[in-house]
Every structure is written in structure tokens, then in C-alpha cells.
Protein backbone atom coordinates (compact mmCIF):
# COMPACT_ATOMS: atom_id res chain seq x y z
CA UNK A 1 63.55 -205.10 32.45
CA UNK A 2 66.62 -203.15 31.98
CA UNK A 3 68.27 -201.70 35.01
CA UNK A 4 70.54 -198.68 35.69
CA UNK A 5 73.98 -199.07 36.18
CA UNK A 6 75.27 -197.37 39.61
CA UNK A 7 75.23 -194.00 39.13
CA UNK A 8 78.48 -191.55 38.99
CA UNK A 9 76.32 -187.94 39.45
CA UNK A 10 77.01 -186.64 42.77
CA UNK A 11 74.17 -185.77 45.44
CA UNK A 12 75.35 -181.94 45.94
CA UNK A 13 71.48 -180.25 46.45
CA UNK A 14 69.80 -179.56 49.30
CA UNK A 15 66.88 -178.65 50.50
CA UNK A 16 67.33 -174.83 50.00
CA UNK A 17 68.56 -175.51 46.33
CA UNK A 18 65.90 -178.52 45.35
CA UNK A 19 63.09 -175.78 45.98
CA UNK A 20 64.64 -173.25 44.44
CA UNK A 21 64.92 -175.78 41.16
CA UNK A 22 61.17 -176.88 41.37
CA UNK A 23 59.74 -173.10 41.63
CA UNK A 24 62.62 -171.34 39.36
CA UNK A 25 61.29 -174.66 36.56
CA UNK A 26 57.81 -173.39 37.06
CA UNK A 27 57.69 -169.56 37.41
CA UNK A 28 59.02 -168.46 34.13
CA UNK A 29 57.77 -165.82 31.91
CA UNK A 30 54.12 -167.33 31.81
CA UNK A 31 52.73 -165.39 35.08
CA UNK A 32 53.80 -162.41 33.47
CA UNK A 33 52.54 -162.99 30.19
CA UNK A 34 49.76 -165.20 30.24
CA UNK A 35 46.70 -163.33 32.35
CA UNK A 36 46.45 -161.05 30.11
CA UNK A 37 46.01 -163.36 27.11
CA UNK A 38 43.78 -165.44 29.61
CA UNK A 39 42.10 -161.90 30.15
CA UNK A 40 40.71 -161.84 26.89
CA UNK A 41 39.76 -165.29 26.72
CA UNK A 42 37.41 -165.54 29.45
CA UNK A 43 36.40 -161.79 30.91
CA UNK A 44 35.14 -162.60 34.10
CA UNK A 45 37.95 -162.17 37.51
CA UNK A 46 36.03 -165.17 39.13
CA UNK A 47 36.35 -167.60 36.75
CA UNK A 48 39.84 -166.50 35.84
CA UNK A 49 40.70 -166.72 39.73
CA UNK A 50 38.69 -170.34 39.86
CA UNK A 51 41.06 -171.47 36.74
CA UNK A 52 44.09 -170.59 38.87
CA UNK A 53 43.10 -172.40 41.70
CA UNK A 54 42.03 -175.25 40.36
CA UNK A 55 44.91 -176.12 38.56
CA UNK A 56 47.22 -175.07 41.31
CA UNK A 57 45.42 -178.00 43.62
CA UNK A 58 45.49 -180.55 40.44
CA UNK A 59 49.19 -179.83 40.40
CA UNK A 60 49.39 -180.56 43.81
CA UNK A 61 47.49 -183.49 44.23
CA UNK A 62 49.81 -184.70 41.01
CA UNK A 63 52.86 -183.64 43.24
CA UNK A 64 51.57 -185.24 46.07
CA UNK A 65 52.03 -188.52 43.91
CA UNK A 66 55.55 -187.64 42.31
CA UNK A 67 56.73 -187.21 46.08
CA UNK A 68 56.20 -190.96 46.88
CA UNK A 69 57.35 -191.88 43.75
CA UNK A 70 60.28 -190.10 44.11
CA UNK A 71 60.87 -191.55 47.46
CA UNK A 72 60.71 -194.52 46.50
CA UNK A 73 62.76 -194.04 43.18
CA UNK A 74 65.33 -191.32 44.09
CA UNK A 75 67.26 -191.97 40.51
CA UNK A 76 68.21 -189.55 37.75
CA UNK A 77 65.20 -188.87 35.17
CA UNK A 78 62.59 -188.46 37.65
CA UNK A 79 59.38 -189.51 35.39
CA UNK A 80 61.28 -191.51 32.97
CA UNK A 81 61.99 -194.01 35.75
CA UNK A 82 58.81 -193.71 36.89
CA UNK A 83 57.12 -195.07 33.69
CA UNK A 84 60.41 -197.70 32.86
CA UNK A 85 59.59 -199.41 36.61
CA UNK A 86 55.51 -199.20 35.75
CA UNK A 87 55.30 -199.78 32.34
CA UNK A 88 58.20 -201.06 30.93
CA UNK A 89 61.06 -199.61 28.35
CA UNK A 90 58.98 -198.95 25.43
CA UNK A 91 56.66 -196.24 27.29
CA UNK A 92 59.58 -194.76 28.97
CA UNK A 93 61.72 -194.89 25.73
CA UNK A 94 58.90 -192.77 24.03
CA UNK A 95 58.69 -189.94 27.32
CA UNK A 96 62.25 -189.71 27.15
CA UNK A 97 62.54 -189.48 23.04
CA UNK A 98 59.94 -186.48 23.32
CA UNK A 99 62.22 -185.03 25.99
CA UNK A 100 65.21 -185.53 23.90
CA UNK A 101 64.14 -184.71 20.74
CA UNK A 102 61.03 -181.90 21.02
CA UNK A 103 59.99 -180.52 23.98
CA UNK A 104 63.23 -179.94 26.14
CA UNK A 105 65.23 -178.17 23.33
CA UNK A 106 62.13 -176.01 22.13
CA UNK A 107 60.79 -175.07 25.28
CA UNK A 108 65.13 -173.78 26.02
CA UNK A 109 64.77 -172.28 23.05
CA UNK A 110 61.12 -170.37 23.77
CA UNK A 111 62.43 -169.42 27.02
CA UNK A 112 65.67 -167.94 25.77
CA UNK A 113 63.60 -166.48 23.21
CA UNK A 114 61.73 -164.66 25.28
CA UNK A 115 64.56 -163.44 27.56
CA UNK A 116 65.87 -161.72 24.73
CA UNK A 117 62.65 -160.11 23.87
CA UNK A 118 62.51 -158.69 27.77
CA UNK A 119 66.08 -157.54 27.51
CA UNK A 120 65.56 -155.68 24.34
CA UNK A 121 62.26 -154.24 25.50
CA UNK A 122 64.33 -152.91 28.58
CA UNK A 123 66.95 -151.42 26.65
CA UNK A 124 64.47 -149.62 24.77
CA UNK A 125 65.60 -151.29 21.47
CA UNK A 126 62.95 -152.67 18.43
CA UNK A 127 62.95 -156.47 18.70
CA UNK A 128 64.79 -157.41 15.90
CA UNK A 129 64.57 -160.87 14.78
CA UNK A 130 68.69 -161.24 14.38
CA UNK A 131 69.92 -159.41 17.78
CA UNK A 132 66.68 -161.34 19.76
CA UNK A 133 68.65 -164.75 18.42
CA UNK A 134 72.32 -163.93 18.93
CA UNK A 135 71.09 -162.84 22.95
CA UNK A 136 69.47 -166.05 23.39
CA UNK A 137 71.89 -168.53 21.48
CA UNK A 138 74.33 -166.66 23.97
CA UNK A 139 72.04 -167.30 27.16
CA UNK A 140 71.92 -171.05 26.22
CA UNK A 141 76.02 -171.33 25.64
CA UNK A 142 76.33 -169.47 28.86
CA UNK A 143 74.17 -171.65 31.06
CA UNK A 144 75.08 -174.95 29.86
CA UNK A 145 78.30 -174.29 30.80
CA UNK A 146 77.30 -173.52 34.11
CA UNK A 147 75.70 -176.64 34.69
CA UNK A 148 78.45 -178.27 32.87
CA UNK A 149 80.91 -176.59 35.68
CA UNK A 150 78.26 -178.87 38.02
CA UNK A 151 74.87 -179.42 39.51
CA UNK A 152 75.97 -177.77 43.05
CA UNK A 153 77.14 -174.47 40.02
CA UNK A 154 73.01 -175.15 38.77
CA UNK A 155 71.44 -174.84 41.72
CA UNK A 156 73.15 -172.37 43.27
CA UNK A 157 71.80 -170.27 39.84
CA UNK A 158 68.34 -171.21 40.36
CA UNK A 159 68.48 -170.21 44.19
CA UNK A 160 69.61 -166.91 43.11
CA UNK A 161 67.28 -166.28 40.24
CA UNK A 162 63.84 -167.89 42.23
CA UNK A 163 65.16 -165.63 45.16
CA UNK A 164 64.76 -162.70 42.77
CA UNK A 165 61.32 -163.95 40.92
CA UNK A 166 59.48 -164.95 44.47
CA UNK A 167 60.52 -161.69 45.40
CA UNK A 168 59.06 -159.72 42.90
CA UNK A 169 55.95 -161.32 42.63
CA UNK A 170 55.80 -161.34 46.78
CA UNK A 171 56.26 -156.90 45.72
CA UNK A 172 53.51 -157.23 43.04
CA UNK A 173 51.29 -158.55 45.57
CA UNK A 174 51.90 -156.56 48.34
CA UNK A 175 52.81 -153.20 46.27
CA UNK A 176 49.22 -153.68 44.86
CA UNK A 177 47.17 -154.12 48.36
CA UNK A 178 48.98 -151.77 50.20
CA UNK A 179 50.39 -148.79 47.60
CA UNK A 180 48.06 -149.58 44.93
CA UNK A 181 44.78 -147.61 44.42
CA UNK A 182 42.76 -150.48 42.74
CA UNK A 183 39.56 -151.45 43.23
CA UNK A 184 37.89 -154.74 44.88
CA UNK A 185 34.88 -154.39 42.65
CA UNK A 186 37.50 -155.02 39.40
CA UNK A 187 37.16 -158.57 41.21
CA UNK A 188 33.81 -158.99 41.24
CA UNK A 189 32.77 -157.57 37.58
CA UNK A 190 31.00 -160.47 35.03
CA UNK A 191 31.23 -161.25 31.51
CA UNK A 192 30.52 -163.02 28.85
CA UNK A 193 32.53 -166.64 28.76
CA UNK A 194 32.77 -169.02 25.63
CA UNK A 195 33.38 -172.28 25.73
CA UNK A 196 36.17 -171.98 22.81
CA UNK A 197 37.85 -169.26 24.96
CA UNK A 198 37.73 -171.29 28.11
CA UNK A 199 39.10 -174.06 26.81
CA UNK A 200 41.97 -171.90 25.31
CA UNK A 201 42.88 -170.44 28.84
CA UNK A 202 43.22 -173.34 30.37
CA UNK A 203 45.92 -174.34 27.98
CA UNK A 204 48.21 -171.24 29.53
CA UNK A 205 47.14 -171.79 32.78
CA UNK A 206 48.57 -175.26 32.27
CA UNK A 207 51.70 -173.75 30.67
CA UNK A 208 52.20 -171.96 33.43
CA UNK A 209 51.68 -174.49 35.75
CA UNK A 210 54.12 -176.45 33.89
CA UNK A 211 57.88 -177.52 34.90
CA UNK A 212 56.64 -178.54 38.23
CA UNK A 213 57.68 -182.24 37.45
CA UNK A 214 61.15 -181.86 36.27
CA UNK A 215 62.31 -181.55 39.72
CA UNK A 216 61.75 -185.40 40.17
CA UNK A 217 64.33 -185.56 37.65
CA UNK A 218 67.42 -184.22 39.12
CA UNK A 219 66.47 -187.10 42.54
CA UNK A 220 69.61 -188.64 41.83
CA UNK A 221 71.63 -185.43 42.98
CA UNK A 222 69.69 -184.77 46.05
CA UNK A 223 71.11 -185.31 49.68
CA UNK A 224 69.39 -188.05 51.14
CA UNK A 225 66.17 -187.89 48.67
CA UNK A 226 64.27 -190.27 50.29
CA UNK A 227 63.53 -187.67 53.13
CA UNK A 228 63.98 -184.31 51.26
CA UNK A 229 62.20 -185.04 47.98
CA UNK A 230 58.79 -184.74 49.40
CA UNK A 231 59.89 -182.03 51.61
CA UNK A 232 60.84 -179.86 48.13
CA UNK A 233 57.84 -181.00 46.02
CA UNK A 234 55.30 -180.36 48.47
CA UNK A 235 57.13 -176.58 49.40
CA UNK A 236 57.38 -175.69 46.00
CA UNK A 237 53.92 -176.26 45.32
CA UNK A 238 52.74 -174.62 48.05
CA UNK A 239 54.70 -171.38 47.19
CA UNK A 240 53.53 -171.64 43.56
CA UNK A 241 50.03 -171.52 44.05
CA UNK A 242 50.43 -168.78 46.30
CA UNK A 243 52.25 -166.59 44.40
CA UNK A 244 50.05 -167.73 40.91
CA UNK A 245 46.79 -166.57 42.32
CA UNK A 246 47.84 -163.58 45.04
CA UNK A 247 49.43 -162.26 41.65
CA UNK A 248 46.20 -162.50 39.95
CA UNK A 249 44.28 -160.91 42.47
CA UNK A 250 47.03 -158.26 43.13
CA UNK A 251 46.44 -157.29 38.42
CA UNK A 252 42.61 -157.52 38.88
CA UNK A 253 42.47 -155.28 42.17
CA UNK A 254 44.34 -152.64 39.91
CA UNK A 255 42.81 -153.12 36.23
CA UNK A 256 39.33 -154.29 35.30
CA UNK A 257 39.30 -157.55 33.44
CA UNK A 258 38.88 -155.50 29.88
CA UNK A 259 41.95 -152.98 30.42
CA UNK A 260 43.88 -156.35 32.19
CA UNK A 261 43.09 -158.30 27.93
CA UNK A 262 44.75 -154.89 26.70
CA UNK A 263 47.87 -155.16 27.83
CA UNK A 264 51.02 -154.83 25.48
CA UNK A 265 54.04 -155.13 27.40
CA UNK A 266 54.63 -156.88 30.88
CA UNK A 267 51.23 -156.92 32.59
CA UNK A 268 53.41 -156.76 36.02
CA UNK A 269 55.34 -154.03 34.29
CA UNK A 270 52.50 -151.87 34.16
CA UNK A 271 51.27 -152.34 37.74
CA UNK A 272 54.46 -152.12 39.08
CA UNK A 273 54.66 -148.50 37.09
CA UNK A 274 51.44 -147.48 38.55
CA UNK A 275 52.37 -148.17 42.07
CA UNK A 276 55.97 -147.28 42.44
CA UNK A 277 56.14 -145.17 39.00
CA UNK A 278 59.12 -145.61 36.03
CA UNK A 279 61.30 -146.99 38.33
CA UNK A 280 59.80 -149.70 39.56
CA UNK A 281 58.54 -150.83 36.48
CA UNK A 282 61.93 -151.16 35.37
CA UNK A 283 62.88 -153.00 38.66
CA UNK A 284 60.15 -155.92 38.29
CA UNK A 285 60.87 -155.49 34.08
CA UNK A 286 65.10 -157.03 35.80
CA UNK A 287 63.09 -159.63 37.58
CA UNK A 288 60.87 -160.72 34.88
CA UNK A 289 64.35 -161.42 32.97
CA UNK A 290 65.92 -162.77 36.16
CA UNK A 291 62.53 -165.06 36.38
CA UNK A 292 63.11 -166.56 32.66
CA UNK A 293 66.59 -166.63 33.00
CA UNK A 294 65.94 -169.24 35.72
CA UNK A 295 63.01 -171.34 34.80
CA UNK A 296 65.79 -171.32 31.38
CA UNK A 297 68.53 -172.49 34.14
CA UNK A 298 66.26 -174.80 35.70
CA UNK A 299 65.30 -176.46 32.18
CA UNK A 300 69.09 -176.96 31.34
CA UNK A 301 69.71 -178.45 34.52
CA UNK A 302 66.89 -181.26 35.31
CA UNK A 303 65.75 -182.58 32.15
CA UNK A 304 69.21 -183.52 30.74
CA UNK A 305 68.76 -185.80 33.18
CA UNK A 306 66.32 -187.86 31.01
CA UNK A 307 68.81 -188.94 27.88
CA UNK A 308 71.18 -189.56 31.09
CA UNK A 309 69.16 -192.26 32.59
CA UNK A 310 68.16 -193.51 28.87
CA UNK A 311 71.67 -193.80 27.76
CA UNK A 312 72.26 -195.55 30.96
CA UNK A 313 69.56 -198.00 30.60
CA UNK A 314 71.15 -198.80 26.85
CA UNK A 315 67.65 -196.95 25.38
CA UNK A 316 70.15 -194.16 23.43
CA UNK A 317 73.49 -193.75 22.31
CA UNK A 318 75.56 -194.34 24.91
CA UNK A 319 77.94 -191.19 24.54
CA UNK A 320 74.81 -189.44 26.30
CA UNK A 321 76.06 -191.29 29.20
CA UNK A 322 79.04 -190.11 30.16
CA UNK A 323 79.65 -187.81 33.19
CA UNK A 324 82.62 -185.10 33.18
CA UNK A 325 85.42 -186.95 34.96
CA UNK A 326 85.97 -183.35 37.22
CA UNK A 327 82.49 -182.05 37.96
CA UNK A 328 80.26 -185.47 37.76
CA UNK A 329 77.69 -184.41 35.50
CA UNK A 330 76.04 -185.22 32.56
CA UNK A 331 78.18 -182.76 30.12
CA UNK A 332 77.39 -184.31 26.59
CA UNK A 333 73.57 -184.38 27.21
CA UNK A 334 74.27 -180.89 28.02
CA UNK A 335 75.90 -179.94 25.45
CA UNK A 336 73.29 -182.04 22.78
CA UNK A 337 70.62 -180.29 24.25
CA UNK A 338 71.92 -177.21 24.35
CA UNK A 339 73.12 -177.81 20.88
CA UNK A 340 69.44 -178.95 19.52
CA UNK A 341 67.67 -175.36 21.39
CA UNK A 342 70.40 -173.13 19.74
CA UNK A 343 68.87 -174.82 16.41
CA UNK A 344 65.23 -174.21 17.39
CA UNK A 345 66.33 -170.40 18.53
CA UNK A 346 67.07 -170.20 14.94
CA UNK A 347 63.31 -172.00 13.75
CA UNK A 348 61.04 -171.00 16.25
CA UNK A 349 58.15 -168.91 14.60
CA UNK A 350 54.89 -169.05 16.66
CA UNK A 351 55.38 -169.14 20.67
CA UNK A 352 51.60 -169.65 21.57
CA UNK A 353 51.19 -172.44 18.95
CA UNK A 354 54.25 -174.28 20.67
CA UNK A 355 52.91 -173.79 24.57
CA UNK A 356 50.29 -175.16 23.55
CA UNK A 357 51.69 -178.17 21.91
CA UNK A 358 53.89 -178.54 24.92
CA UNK A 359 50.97 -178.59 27.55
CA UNK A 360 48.70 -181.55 25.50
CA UNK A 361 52.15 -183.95 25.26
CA UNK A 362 53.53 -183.17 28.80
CA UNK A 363 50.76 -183.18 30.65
CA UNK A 364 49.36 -186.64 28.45
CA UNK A 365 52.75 -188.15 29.89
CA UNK A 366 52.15 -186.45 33.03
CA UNK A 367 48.43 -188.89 33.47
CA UNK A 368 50.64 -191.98 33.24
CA UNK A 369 53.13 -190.90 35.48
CA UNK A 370 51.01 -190.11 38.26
CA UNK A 371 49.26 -193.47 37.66
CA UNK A 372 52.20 -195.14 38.00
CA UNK A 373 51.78 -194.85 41.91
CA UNK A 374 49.21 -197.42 41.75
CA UNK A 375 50.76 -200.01 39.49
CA UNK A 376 54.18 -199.56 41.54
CA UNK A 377 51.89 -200.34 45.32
CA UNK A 378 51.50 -203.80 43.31
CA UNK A 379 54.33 -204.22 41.68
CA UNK A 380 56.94 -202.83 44.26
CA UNK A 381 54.38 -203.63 47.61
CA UNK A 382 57.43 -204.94 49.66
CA UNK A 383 59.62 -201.80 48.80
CA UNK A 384 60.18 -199.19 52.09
CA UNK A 385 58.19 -195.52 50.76
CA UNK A 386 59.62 -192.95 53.04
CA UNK A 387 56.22 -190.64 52.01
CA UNK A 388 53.08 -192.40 50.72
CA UNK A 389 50.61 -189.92 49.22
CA UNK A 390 48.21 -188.68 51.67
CA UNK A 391 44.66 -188.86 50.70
CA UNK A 392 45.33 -192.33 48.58
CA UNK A 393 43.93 -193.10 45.93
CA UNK A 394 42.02 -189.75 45.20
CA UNK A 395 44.32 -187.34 45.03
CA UNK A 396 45.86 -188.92 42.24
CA UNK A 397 42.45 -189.62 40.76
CA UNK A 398 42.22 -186.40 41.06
CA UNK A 399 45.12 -185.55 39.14
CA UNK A 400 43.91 -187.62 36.54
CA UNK A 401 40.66 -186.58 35.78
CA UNK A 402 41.02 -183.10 36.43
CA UNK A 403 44.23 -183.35 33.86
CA UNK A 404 42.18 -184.99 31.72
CA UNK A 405 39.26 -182.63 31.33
CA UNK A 406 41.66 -179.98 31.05
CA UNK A 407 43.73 -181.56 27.97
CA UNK A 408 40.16 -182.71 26.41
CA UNK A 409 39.00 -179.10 26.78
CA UNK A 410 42.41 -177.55 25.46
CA UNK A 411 42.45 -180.09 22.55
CA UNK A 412 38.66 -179.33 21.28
CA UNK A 413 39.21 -175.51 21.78
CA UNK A 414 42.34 -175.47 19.55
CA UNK A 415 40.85 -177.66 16.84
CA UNK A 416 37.95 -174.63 16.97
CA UNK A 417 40.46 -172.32 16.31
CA UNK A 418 42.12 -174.44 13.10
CA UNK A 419 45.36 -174.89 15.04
CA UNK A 420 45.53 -179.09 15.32
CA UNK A 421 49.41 -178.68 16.59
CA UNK A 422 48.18 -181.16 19.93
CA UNK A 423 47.32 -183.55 17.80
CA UNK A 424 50.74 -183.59 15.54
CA UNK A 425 52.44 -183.74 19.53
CA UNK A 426 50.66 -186.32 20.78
CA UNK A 427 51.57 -188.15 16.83
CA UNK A 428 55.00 -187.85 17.34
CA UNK A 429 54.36 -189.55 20.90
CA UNK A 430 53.10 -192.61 19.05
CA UNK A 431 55.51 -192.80 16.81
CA UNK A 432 57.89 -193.37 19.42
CA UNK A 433 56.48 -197.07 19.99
CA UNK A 434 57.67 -198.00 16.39
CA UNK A 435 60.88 -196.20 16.86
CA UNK A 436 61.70 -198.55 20.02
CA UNK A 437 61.00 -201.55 18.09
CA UNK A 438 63.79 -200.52 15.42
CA UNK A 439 65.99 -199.43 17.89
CA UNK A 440 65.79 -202.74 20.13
CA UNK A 441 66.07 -204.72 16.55
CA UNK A 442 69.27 -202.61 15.22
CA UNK A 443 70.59 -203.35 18.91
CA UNK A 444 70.26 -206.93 19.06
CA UNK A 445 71.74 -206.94 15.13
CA UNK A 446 74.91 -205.12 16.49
């Protein structure tokens, strides 16, 4: 088993800023674009309001695992080491190529993608293909320089931004209940559900969900992780749920299900408008942008962390390795990723088509990460576990099988559809077994 050198990033993030990462990762532009595509799938508030909830508790009872995990492993690249420790280098080799290679750079470049839509839409200007790329080629320089400049530089962006986003949804929410003049009876309304659309919306509910894990990543630059990690996880995940469903219920008390599907622009654009008029639909149209710009931030700053620890373990070139001598940080993964997403910015065609093709490969990865709680209480019995998961071994199972369902469900509801993108993903996944065993042969020929 190969084993990390000593590490040379610096533990600069607190408690304050390790929330702010794990909530600013997860609440990006999905919860204001996804229910009304979810809408439209499956017309009925209480199944759209069950899909929310169950998710958000399979998230947490997969959280619940990552904290003792990351307890026990507080190291740079979060689920990479998980999987190295519990199943060796080739499984963590193929995580960390996907990371590398697909989904890190093309969800950047989705996300700054879709900040530039926002910020055109807000200017009042057509969303033209050239200006939408030049505005998020110059959001991607612009933040990996910041977290160049140092995780503690990161951070303090995501506390700012997830400041901004919690509040606006917390307004949405509350703006709705109090100022609104909805209707509970939008809630209870019933349609028609099929099982192609069903399985559709629970691929965004999952993206939306997802980005929850990369905070295990950045464990390496936490202040004493062994007693904060769980602290952040567990917060986080609490405040995301909340805020996922009571902004659900806050667009269903104002909109019936069928005008909710209809939706063109920002669904919390238009409630916002109702409540508190042009104004405050611009106001929450600024936080939608500030919400991206830091689930973008967020991206930049935690999963570099992956080619970090590979490089380190001798898994990658080892120029991917190297920390800035001044601010301790992983600059040339930086600036490789950041490099590969200004490339995709200029590729990307079809946003839904890659969500989705995110979701089945993360969350596939996700299965054997969780699992690797149980095959690290063998293998690593002895080792102090500042948190074990509570409710051992089912809510992992939990995890598991609910994840699995959901994936299986996603997976036949796409191939339905004609779009077969999951399985290409999880494809490239297996190629990265082959792609280990050359890269272990060219190493032991050099």
C-alpha cells in the first residue's frame, strides 16, 4: 500500500469556514433551477416534497458515515483516501482519474456556465454563446487565483457567498409564508406520475444534493479535524435539508404544481417578484449568482485536493504535487484544473445531459465510499475514531440502498428517454482499472 508523504498544506479552516465550504459545494444553481424541471416531471407537491426529503436523509445518513471516516482519516482528498485505505490504489486511482479528468473540470465549467447565463439575464442582455464564455472563462481565472492566494483566501469566499445564498433562500421561505398570498391547497393538489418521469427527477434531486462530499476533501486543512469534521458535516447537512425542502414548500404555497413546470427564468426569481415586486426579484436574481459563484468557489477549492493526494501517493505526475512555497497550497492542480474547465467552457453543449452523467458516476463512487466504513472497522479496528456513526450499520445501509435505487431508477429512466450518457460515465470509470495497470507498468519501467 502506498502511503502519503507528510503533508505541507496548512490547517487554516475552521469551523465557521468548513460549513460554509460543505453548504456553498452543495447549494448551487440547482435549487433554483431544478423544481421546476422536477415540476413537470412528476405533478404532484407530495411526491415532489417526499423526493426532497428522502434524499436529504440518504445524504445524511451517507454523511453520517463520511464524518467517522473523516475522523479517522483527516488527510487531503477526502474520498480518495477513503477508498486507497479500503480498497487499495487501483479503486482510488480510478475515483481520482474521474475527478481529474471529467467530472471536476466539467462540473467548473457548468457552473461558470451558468453564472454567466444569470449575469446576462440580469443585465437584461440575450445570452449570447461568445459573451456567456468570455464571463465564465473569466470567473474560473479569477477564482483559482484566489485559492491559489490560499485556502484561509477560499474559505473566507465561500463564507461570504453561503452567507448570501442561506440568506436568500432563509427570505424565499419566510417572504413566501408571511408576505406571500399563496395557497396551502397548491400543496395538497394530485396528478398524474410516470414512472419514466420519476425516475428522471430523482436524477436532479440528486444533482442538487450533490457536492456534499467534497468537504471531506479539504480534511487536511482543517483545525484539529478529528473534532471539527463531524461537527461541519453533520451542520451542513442539517442546514441543507432545511433550506432544500422549506424552499419547496415556500414555490408550491405560491404556484400550483402546473404554473411551478412553466417556469422560464429563476423559479425563486418569480416568487421573490410576486412578494416583494421588481426589486426583489432582482435582489434574490444577485444571490442566485452569489449562490453559483460559490458552490463554483467551493468546487475550485476542495476537489483539487484529489490529484494532490494522488500525486502524493506517486498515482499521477508528480508536478501535481507541489504546494506554492508562500501560500501552502496546491497551485498547479489549481491551475490544471482550472486550465481543463476553461476548455470544457468552450465544449460544453447540453447541461441536463451532463448533471445527469455526473449524478450516476459520483454517486456510484459515492456507494463504495460510504462502505468503506465497514471494511476500515476491520481493517483499522485498533485505530482511535473521534465520531463513530451513530445508528451503525444502518445508516450506511441506508445510504446504500437508498443510493442505489435511486441510480437504478435514474439509469432506466434515461435509457427511456434515448440518452445512455450514465452508461458512457460509468465506462470511462472502468476504464480506469486498465489505465492503472499501464501506469504502474510505465512506472516500474522508468
Amino acid at each position: 500500500m502506498i502511503q502519503s508523504p507528510p503533508q505541507d498544506l496548512r490547517r487554516v479552516i475552521g469551523f465557521a469556514g468548513g460549513t460554509a465550504l460543505i453548504v456553498g459545494i452543495t447549494i448551487g444553481g440547482g435549487i433554483f433551477r431544478k423544481p421546476p424541471t422536477i415540476a413537470g416531471l412528476v405533478p404532484d407537491p407530495v411526491v415532489i416534497l417526499g423526493l426532497w426529503t428522502a434524499f436529504g436523509l440518504i445524504s445524511i445518513c451517507g454523511a453520517l458515515a463520511v464524518a467517522e471516516l473523516s475522523s479517522l482519516l483527516p488527510e487531503a482528498g477526502g474520498v480518495y483516501v477513503f477508498l486507497r485505505e479500503a480498497y487499495g490504489d487501483a479503486a482510488a486511482f480510478v475515483f481520482g482519474w474521474l475527478y481529474v479528468l471529467v467530472t471536476t473540470p466539467t462540473a467548473v465549467a457548468a457552473l461558470a456556465t451558468v453564472f454567466a447565463e444569470f449575469l446576462l439575464n440580469l443585465l437584461g442582455m440575450p445570452v449570447d454563446a461568445t459573451a456567456a464564455q468570455m464571463i465564465a472563462i473569466a470567473a474560473i481565472i479569477t477564482l483559482t487565483c484566489a485559492n491559489v492566494l490560499g485556502a484561509r483566501v477560499g474559505a473566507a469566499v465561500s463564507e461570504l457567498t453561503t452567507l448570501v445564498k442561506v440568506t436568500a433562500l432563509a427570505a424565499i421561505i419566510l417572504g413566501a409564508f408571511l408576505l406571500g398570498h399563496g395557497s396551502l391547497s397548491h400543496i395538497t393538489e394530485r396528478g398524474v406520475i410516470e414512472g419514466g418521469g420519476l425516475a428522471r427527477a430523482v436524477a436532479s434531486v440528486f444533482w442538487t444534493y450533490d457536492g456534499w462530499i467534497a468537504v471531506s476533501m479539504i480534511a487536511g486543512e482543517v483545525v484539529a479535524p478529528e473534532r471539527l469534521m463531524k461537527r461541519i458535516i453533520i451542520v451542513g447537512m442539517l442546514v441543507i435539508v432545511t433550506l432544500y425542502v422549506g424552499a419547496n414548500l415556500a414555490y408550491l404555497y405560491m404556484m400550483p404544481v402546473g404554473v411551478m413546470a412553466q417556469q422560464k427564468e429563476a423559479i425563486a426569481r418569480t416568487v421573490m417578484t410576486a412578494i416583494a415586486g421588481p426589486p426583489g426579484g432582482v435582489l434574490i436574481m444577485l444571490a442566485i449568482m452569489t449562490s453559483v459563484f460559490g458552490a463554483l468557489n467551493g468546487n475550485l477549492l476542495a476537489k483539487t485536493r484529489v490529484p494532490y493526494a494522488m500525486a502524493r501517493d506517486g498515482l499521477i505526475f508528480s508536478f501535481l504535487g507541489n504546494t506554492h512555497p508562500r501560500w501552502a497550497t496546491p497551485w498547479a492542480a489549481l491551475v490544471i484544473q482550472g486550465a481543463v474547465a476553461i476548455i470544457m467552457v468552450l465544449v460544453l453543449r447540453d447541461f441536463d445531459t451532463l448533471t445527469t452523467y455526473f449524478v450516476v458516476v459520483e454517486w456510484a463512487a459515492l456507494i463504495f465510499a460510504v462502505a468503506a466504513v465497514f471494511v476500515l472497522r476491520r481493517k483499522m479496528a485498533e485505530r482511535p475514531r473521534p465520531f463513530r456513526t451513530p445508528a451503525y450499520p444502518w445508516a450506511p445501509l441506508c445510504f446504500m440502498l437508498g443510493t442505489v435505487v435511486g441510480l437504478s431508477a435514474i439509469v432506466w429512466g434515461e435509457i427511456q428517454v434515448g440518452n445512455f450518457s450514465p452508461i458512457y460515465g460509468l465506462g470511462i470509470a472502468a476504464a480506469g482499472f486498465p489505465v492503472h495497470y499501464l501506469w504502474k507498468r510505465l512506472q516500474r519501467s522508468t
